[in-house]
PDB file of N, CA and C in Angstrom:
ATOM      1  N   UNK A   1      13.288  13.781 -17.426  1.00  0.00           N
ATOM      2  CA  UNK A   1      12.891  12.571 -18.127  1.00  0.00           C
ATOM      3  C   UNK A   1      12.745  12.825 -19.629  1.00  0.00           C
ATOM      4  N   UNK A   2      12.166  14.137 -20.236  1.00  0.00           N
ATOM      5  CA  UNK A   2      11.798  14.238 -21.131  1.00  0.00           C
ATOM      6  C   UNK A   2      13.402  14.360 -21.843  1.00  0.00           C
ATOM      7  N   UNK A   3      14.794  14.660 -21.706  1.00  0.00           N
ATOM      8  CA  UNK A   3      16.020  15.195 -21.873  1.00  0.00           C
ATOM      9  C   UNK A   3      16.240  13.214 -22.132  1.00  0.00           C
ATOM     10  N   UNK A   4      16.143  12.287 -21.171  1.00  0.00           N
ATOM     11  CA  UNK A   4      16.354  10.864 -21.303  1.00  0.00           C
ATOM     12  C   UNK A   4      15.534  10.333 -22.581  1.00  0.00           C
ATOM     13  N   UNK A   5      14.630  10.915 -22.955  1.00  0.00           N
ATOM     14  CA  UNK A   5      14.015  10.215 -23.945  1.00  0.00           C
ATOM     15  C   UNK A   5      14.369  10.773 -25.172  1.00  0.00           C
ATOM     16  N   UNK A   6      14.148  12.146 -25.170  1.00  0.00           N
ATOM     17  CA  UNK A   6      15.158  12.776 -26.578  1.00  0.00           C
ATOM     18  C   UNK A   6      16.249  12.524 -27.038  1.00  0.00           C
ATOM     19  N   UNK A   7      17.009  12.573 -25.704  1.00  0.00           N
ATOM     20  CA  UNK A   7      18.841  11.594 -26.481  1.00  0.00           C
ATOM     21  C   UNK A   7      18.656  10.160 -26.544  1.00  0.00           C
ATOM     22  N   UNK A   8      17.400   8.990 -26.016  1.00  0.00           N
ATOM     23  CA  UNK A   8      17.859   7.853 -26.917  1.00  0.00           C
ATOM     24  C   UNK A   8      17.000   7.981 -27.998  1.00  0.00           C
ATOM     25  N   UNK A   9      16.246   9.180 -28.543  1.00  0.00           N
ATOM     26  CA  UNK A   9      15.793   8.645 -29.994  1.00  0.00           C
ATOM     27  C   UNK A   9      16.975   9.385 -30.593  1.00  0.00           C
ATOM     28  N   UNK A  10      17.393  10.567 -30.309  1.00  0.00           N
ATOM     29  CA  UNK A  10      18.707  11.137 -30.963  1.00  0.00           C
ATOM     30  C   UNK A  10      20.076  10.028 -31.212  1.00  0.00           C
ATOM     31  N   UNK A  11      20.115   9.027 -30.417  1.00  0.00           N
ATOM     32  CA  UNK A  11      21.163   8.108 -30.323  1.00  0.00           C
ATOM     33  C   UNK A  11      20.557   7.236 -31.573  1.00  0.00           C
ATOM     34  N   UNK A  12      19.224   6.490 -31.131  1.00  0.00           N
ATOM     35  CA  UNK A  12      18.892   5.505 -32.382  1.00  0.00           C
ATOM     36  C   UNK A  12      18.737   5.920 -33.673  1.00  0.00           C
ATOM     37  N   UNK A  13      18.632   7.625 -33.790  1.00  0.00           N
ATOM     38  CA  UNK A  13      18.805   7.702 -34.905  1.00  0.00           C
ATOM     39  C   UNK A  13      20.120   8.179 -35.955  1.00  0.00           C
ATOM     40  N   UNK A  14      21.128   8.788 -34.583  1.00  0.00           N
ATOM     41  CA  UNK A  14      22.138   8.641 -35.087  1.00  0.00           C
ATOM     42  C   UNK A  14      22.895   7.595 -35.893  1.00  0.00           C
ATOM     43  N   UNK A  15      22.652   6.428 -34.465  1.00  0.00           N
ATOM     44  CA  UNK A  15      23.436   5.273 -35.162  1.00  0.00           C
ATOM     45  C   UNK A  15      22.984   4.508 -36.613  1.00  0.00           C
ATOM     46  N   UNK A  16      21.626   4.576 -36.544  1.00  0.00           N
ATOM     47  CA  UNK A  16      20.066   4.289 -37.566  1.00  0.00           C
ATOM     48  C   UNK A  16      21.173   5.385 -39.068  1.00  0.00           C
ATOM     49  N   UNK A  17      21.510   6.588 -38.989  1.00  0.00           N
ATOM     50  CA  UNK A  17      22.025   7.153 -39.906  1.00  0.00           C
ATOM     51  C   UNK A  17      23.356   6.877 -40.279  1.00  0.00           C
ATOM     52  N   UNK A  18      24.309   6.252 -39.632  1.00  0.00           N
ATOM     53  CA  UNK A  18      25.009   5.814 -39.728  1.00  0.00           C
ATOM     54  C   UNK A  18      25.123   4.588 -40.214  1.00  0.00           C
ATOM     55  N   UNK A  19      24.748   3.249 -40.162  1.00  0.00           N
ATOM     56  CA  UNK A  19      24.437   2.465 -40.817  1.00  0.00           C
ATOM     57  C   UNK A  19      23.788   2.474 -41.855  1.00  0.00           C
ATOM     58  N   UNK A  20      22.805   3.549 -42.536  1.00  0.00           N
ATOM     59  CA  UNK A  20      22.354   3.679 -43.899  1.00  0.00           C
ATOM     60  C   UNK A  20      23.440   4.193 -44.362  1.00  0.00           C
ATOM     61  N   UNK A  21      24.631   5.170 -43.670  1.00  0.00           N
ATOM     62  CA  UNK A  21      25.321   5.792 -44.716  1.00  0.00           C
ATOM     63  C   UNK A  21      26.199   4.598 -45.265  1.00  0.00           C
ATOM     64  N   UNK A  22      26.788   3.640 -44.511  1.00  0.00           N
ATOM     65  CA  UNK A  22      28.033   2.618 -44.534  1.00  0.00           C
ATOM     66  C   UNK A  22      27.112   1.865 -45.974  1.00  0.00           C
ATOM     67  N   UNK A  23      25.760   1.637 -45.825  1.00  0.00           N
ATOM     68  CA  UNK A  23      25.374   0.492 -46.385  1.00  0.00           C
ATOM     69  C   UNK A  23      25.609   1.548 -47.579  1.00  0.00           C
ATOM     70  N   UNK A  24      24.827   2.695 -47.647  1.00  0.00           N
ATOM     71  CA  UNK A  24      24.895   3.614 -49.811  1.00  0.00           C
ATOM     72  C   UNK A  24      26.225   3.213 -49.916  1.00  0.00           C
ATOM     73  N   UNK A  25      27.334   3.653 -48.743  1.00  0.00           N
ATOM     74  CA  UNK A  25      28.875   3.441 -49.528  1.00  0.00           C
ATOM     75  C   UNK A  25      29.066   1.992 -50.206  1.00  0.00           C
ATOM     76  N   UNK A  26      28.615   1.220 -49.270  1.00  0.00           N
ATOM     77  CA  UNK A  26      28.864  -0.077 -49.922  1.00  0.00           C
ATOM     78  C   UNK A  26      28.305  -0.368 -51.493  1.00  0.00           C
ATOM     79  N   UNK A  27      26.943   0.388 -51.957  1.00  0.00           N
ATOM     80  CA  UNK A  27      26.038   0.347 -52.694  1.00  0.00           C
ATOM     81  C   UNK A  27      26.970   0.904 -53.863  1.00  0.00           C
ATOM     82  N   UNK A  28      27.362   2.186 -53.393  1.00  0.00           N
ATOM     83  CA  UNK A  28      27.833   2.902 -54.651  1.00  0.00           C
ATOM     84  C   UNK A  28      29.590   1.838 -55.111  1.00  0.00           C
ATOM     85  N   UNK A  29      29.936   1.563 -54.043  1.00  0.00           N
ATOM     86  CA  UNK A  29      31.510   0.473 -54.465  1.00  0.00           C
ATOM     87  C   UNK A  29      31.153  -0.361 -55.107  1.00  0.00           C
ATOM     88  N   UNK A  30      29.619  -1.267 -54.774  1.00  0.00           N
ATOM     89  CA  UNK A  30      29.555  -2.792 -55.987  1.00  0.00           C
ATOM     90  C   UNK A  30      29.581  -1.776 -57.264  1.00  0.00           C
ATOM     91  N   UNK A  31      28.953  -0.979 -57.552  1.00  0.00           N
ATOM     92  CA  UNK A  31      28.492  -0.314 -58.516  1.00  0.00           C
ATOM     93  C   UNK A  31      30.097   0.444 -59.496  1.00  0.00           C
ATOM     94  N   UNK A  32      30.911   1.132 -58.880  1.00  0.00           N
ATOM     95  CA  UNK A  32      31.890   1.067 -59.070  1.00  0.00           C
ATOM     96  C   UNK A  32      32.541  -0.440 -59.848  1.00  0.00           C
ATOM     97  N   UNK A  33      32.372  -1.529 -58.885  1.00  0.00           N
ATOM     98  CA  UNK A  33      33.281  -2.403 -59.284  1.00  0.00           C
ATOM     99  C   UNK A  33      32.465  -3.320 -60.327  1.00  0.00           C
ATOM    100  N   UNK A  34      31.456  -3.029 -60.693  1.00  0.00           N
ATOM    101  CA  UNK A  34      30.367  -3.580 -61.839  1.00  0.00           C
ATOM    102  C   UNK A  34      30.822  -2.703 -62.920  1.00  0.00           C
ATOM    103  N   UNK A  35      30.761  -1.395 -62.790  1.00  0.00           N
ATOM    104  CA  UNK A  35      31.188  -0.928 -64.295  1.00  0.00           C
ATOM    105  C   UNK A  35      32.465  -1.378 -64.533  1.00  0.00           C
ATOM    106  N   UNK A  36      33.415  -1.224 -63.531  1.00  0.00           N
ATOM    107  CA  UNK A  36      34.954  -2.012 -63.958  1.00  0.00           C
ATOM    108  C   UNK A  36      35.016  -3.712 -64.515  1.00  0.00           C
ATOM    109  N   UNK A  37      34.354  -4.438 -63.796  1.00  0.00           N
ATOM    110  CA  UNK A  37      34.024  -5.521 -64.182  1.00  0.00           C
ATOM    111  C   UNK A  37      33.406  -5.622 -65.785  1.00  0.00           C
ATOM    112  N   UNK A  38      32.304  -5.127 -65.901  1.00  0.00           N
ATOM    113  CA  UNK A  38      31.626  -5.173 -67.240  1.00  0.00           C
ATOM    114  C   UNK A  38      32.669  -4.421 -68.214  1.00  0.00           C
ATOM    115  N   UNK A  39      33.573  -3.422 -67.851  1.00  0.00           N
ATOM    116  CA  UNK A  39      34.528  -2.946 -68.993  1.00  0.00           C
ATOM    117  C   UNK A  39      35.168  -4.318 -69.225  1.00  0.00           C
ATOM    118  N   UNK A  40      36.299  -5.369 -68.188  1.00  0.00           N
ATOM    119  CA  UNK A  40      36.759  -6.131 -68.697  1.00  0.00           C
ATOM    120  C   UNK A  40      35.962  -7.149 -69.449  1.00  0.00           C
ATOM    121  N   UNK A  41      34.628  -7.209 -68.837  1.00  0.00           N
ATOM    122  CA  UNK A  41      33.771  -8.849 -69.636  1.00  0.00           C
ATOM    123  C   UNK A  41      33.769  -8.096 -71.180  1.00  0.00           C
ATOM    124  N   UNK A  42      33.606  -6.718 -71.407  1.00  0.00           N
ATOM    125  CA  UNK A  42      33.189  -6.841 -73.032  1.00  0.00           C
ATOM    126  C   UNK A  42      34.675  -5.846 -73.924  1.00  0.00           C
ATOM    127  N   UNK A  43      35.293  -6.362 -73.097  1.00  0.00           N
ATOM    128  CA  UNK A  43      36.751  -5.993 -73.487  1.00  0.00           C
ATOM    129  C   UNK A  43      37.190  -4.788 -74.193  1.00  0.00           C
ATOM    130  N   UNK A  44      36.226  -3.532 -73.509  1.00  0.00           N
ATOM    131  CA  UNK A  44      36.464  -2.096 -74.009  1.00  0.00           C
ATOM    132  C   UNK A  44      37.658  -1.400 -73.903  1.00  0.00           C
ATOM    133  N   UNK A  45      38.084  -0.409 -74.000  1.00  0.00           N
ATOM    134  CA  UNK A  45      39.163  -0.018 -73.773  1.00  0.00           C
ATOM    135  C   UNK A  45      38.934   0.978 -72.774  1.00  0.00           C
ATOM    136  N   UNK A  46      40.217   1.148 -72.038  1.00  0.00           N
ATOM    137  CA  UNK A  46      39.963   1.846 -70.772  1.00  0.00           C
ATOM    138  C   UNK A  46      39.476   3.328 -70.864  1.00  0.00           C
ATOM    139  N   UNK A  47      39.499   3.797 -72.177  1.00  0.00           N
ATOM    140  CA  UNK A  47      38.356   5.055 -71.885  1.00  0.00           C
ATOM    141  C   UNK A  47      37.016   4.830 -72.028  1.00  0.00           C
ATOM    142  N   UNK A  48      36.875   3.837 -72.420  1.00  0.00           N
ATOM    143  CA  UNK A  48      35.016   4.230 -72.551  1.00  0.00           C
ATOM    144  C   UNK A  48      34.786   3.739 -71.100  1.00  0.00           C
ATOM    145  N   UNK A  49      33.811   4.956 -71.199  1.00  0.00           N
ATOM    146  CA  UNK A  49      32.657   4.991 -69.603  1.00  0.00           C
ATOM    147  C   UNK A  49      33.763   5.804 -68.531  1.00  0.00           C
ATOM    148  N   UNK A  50      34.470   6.158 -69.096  1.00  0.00           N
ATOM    149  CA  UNK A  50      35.941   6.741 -67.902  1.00  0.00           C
ATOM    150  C   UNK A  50      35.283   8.090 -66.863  1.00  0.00           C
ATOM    151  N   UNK A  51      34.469   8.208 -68.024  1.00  0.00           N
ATOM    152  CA  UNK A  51      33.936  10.207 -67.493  1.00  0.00           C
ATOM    153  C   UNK A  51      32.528   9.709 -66.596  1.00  0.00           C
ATOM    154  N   UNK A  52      31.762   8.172 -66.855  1.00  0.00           N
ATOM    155  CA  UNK A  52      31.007   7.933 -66.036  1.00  0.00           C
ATOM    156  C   UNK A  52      31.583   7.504 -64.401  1.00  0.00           C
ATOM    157  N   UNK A  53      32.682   6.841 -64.787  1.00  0.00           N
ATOM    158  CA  UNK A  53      33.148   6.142 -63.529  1.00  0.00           C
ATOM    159  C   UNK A  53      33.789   7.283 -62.557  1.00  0.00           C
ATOM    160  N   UNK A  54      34.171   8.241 -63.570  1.00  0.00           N
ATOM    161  CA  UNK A  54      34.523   9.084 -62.492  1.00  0.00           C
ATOM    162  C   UNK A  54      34.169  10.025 -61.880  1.00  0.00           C
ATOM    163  N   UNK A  55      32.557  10.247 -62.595  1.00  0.00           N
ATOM    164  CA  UNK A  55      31.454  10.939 -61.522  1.00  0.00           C
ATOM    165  C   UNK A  55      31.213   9.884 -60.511  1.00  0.00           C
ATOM    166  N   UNK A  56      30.737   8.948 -60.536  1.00  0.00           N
ATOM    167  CA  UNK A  56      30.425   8.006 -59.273  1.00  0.00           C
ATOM    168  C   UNK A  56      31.761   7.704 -58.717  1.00  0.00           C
ATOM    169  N   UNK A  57      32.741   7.655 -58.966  1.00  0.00           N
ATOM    170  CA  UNK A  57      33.413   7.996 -57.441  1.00  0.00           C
ATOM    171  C   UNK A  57      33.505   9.197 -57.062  1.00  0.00           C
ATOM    172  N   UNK A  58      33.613  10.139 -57.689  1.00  0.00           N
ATOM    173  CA  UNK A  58      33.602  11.734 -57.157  1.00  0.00           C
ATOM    174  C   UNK A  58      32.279  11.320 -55.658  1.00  0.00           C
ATOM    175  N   UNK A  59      31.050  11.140 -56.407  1.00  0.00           N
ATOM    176  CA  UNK A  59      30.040  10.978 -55.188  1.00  0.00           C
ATOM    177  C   UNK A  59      30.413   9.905 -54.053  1.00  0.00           C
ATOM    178  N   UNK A  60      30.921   8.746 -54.642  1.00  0.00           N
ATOM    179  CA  UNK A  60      31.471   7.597 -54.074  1.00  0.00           C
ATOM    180  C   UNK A  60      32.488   8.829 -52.268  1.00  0.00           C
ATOM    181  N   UNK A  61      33.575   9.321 -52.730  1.00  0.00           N
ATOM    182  CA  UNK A  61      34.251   9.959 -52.225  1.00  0.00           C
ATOM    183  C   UNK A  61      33.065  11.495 -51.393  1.00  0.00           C
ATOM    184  N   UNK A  62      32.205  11.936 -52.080  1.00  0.00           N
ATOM    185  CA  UNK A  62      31.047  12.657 -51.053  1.00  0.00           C
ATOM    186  C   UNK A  62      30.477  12.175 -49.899  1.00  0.00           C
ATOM    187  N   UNK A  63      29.890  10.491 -50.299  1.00  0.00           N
ATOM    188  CA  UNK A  63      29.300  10.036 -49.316  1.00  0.00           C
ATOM    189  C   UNK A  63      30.491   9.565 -48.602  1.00  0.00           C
ATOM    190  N   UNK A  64      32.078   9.392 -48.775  1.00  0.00           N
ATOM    191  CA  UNK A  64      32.680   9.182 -47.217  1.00  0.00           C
ATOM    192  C   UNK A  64      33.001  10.493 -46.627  1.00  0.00           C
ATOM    193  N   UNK A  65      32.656  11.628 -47.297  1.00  0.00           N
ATOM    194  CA  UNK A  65      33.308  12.407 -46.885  1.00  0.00           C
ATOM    195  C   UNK A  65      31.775  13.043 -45.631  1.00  0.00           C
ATOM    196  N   UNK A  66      31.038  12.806 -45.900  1.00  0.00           N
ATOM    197  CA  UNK A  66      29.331  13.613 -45.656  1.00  0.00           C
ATOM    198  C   UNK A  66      29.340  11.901 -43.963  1.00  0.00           C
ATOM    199  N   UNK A  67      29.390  10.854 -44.609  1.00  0.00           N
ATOM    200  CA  UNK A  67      30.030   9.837 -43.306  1.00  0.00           C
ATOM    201  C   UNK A  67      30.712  10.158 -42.347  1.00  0.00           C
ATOM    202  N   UNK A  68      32.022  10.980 -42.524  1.00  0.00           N
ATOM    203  CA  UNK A  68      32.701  11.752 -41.973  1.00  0.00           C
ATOM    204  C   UNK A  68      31.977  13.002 -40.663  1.00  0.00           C
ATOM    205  N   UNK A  69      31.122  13.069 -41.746  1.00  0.00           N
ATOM    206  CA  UNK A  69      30.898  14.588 -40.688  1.00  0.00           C
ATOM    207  C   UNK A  69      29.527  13.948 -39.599  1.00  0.00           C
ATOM    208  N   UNK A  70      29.058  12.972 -40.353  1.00  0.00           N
ATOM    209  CA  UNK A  70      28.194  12.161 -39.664  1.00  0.00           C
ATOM    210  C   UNK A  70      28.484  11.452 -37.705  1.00  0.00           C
ATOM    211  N   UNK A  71      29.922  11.107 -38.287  1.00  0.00           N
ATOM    212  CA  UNK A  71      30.472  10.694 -37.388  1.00  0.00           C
ATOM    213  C   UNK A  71      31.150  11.343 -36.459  1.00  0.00           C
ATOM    214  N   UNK A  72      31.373  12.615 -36.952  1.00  0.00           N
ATOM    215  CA  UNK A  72      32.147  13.621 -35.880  1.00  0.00           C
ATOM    216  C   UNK A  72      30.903  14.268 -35.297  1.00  0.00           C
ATOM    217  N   UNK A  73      29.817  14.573 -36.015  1.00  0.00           N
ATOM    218  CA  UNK A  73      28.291  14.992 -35.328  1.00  0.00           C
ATOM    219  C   UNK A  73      27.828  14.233 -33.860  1.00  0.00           C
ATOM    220  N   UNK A  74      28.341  12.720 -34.382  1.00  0.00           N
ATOM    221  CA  UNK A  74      27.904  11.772 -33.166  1.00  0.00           C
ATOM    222  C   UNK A  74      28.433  12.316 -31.832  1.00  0.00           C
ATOM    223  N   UNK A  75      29.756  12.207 -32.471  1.00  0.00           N
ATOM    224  CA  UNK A  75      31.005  12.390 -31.238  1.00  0.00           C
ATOM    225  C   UNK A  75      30.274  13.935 -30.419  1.00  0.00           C
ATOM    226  N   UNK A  76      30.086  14.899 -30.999  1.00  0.00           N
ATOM    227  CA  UNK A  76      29.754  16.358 -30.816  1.00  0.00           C
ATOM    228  C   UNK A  76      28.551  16.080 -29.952  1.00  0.00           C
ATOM    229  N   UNK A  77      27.402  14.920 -30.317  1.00  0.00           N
ATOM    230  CA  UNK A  77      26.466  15.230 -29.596  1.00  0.00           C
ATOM    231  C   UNK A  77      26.792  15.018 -28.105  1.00  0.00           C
ATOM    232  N   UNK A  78      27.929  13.797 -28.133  1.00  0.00           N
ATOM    233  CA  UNK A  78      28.383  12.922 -27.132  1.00  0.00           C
ATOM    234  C   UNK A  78      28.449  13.959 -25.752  1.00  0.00           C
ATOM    235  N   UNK A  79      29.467  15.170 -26.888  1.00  0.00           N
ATOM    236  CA  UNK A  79      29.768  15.765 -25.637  1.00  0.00           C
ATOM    237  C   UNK A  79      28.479  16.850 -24.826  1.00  0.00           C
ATOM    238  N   UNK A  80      27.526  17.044 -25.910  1.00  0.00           N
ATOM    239  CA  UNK A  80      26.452  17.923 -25.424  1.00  0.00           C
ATOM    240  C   UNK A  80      25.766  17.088 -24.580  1.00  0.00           C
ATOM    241  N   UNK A  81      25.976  15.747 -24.830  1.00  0.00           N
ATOM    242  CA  UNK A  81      25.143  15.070 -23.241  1.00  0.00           C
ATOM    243  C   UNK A  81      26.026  15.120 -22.305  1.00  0.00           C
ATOM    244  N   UNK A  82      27.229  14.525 -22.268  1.00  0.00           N
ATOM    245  CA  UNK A  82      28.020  14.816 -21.338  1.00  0.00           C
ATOM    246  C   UNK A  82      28.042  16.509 -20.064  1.00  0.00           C
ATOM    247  N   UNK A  83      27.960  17.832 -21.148  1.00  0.00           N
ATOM    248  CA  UNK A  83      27.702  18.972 -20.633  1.00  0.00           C
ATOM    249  C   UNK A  83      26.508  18.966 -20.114  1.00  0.00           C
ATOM    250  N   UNK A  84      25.171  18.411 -20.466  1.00  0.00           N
ATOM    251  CA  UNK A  84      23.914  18.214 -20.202  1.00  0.00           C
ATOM    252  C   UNK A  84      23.553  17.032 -18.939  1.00  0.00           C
ATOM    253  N   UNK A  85      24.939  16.616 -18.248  1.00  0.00           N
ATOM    254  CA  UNK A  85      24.771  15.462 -17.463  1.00  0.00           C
ATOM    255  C   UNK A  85      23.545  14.604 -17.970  1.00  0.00           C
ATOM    256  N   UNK A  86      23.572  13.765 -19.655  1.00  0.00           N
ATOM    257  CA  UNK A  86      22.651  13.149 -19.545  1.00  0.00           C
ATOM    258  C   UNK A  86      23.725  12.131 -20.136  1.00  0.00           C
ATOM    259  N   UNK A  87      23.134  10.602 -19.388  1.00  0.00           N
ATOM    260  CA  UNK A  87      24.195   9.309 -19.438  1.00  0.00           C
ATOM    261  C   UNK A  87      23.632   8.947 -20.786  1.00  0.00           C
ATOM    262  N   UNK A  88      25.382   8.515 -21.620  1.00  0.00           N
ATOM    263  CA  UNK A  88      24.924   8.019 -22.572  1.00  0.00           C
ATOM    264  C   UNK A  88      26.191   6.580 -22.988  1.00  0.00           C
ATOM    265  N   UNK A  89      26.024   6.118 -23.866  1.00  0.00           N
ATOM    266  CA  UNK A  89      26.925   5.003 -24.111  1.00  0.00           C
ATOM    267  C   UNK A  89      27.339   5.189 -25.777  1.00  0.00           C
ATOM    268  N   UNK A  90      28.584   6.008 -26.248  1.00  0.00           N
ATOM    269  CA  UNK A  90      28.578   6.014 -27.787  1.00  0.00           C
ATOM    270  C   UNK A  90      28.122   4.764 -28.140  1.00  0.00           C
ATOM    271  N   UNK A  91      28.470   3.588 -27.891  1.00  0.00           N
ATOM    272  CA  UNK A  91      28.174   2.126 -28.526  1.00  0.00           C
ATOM    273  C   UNK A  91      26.888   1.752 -28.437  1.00  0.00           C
ATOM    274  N   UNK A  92      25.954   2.474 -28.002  1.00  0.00           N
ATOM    275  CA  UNK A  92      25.393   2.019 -27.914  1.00  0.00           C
ATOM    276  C   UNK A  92      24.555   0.413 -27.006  1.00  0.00           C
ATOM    277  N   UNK A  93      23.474   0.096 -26.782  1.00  0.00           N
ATOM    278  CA  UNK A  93      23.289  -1.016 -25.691  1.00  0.00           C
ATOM    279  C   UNK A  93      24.162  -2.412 -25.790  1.00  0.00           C
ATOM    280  N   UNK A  94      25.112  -2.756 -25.449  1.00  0.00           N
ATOM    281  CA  UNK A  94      25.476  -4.219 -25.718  1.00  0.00           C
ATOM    282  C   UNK A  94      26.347  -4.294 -26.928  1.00  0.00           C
ATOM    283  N   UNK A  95      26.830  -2.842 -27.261  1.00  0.00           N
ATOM    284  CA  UNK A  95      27.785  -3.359 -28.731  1.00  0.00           C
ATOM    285  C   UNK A  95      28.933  -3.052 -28.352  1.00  0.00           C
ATOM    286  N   UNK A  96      30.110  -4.323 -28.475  1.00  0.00           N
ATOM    287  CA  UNK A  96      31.459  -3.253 -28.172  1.00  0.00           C
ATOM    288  C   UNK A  96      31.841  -2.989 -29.561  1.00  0.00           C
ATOM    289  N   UNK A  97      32.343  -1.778 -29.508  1.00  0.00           N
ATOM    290  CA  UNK A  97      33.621  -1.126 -30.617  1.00  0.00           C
ATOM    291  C   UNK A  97      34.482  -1.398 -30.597  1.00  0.00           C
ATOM    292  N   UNK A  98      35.451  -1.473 -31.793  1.00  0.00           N
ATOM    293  CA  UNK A  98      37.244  -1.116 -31.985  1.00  0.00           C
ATOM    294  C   UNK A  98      37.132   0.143 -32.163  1.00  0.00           C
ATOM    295  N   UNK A  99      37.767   1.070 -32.069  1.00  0.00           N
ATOM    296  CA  UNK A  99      37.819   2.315 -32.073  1.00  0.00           C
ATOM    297  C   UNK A  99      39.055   2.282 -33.031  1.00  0.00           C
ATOM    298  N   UNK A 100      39.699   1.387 -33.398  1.00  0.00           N
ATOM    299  CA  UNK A 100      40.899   1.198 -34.357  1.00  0.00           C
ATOM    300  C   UNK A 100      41.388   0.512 -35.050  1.00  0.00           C
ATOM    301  N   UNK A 101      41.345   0.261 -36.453  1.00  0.00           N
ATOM    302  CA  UNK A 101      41.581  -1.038 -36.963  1.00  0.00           C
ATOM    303  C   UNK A 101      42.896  -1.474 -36.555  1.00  0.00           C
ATOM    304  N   UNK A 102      42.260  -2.512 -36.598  1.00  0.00           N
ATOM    305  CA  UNK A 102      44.129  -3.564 -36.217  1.00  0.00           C
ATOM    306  C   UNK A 102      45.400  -3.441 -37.238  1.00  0.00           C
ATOM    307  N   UNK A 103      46.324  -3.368 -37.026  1.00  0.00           N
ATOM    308  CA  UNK A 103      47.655  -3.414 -37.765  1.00  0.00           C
ATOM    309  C   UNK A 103      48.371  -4.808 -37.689  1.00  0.00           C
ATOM    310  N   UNK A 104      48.388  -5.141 -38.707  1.00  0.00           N
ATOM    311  CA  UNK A 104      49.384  -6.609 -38.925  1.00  0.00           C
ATOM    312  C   UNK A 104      50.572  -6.198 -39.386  1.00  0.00           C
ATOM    313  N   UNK A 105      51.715  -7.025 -39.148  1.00  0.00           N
ATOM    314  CA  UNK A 105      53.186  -7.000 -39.664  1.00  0.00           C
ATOM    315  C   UNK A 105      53.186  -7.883 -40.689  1.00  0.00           C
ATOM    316  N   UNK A 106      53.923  -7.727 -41.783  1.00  0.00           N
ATOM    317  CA  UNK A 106      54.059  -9.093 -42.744  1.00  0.00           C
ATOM    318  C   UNK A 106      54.197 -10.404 -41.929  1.00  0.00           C
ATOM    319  N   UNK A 107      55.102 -10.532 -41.225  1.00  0.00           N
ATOM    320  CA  UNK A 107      55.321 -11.862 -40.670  1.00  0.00           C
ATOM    321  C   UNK A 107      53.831 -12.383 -40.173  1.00  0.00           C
ATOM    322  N   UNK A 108      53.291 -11.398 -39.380  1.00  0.00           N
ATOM    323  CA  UNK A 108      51.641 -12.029 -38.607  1.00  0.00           C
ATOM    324  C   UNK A 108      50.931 -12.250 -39.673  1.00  0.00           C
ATOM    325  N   UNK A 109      50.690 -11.512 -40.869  1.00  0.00           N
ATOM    326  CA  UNK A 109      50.025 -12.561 -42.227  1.00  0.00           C
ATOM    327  C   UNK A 109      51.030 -13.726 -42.531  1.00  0.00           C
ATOM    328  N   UNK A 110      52.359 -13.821 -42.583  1.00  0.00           N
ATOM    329  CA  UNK A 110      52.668 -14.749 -43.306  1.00  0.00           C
ATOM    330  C   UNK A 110      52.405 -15.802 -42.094  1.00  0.00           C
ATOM    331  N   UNK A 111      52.414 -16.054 -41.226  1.00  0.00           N
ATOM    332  CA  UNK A 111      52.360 -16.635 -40.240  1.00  0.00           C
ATOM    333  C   UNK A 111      50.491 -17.591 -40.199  1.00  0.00           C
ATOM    334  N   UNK A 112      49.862 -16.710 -40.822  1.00  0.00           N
ATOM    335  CA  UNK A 112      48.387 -16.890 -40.510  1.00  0.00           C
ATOM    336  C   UNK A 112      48.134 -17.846 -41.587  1.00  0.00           C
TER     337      UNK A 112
END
């Protein structure tokens, strides 16, 4: 019992870490697209702020990369319950996944 209760706080907090990471990425992209934005509103030229913008994506590109390992951690624990015969559900209670984004053909956009 005590093995059932450790992997669902290990699960809620996986997924719990996973959703903070998606949301910083999102955080650090407005932020990205605010300094690009504010270069065009005050009509600078494309070097100024160049050496700022391109530390924050350097990190921009950390946090998908640190997401990354986040997400292969999940998968890893997956299988230590699996070896541990303890039942688990990657999705979690009641959520389904795509496991793949969809692919459109030109025609299925032009069509839409």
């Amino acid at each position: 019992m005590k093995q059932i209760r450790s992997a669902a706080r290990i699960a809620r907090q996986i997924q719990q870490t996973e959703k903070k990471m998606d949301e910083t990425i999102l955080e650090a992209n407005a932020l990205v697209s605010a300094l690009i934005e504010a270069r065009f509103e005050g009509r600078f030229a494309a070097e100024v702020g160049h050496e700022a913008l391109d530390d924050i994506v350097r990190g921009l590109k950390a946090m998908t990369d640190a997401r990354g390992a986040i997400a292969s951690g999940h998968g890893n624990l997956a299988k230590v319950a699996k070896d541990l015969a303890i039942e688990w559900r990657m999705d979690g209670p009641l959520d389904e996944k795509i496991r793949e984004m969809p692919s459109f053909s030109a025609q299925e956009q032009d069509a839409a």
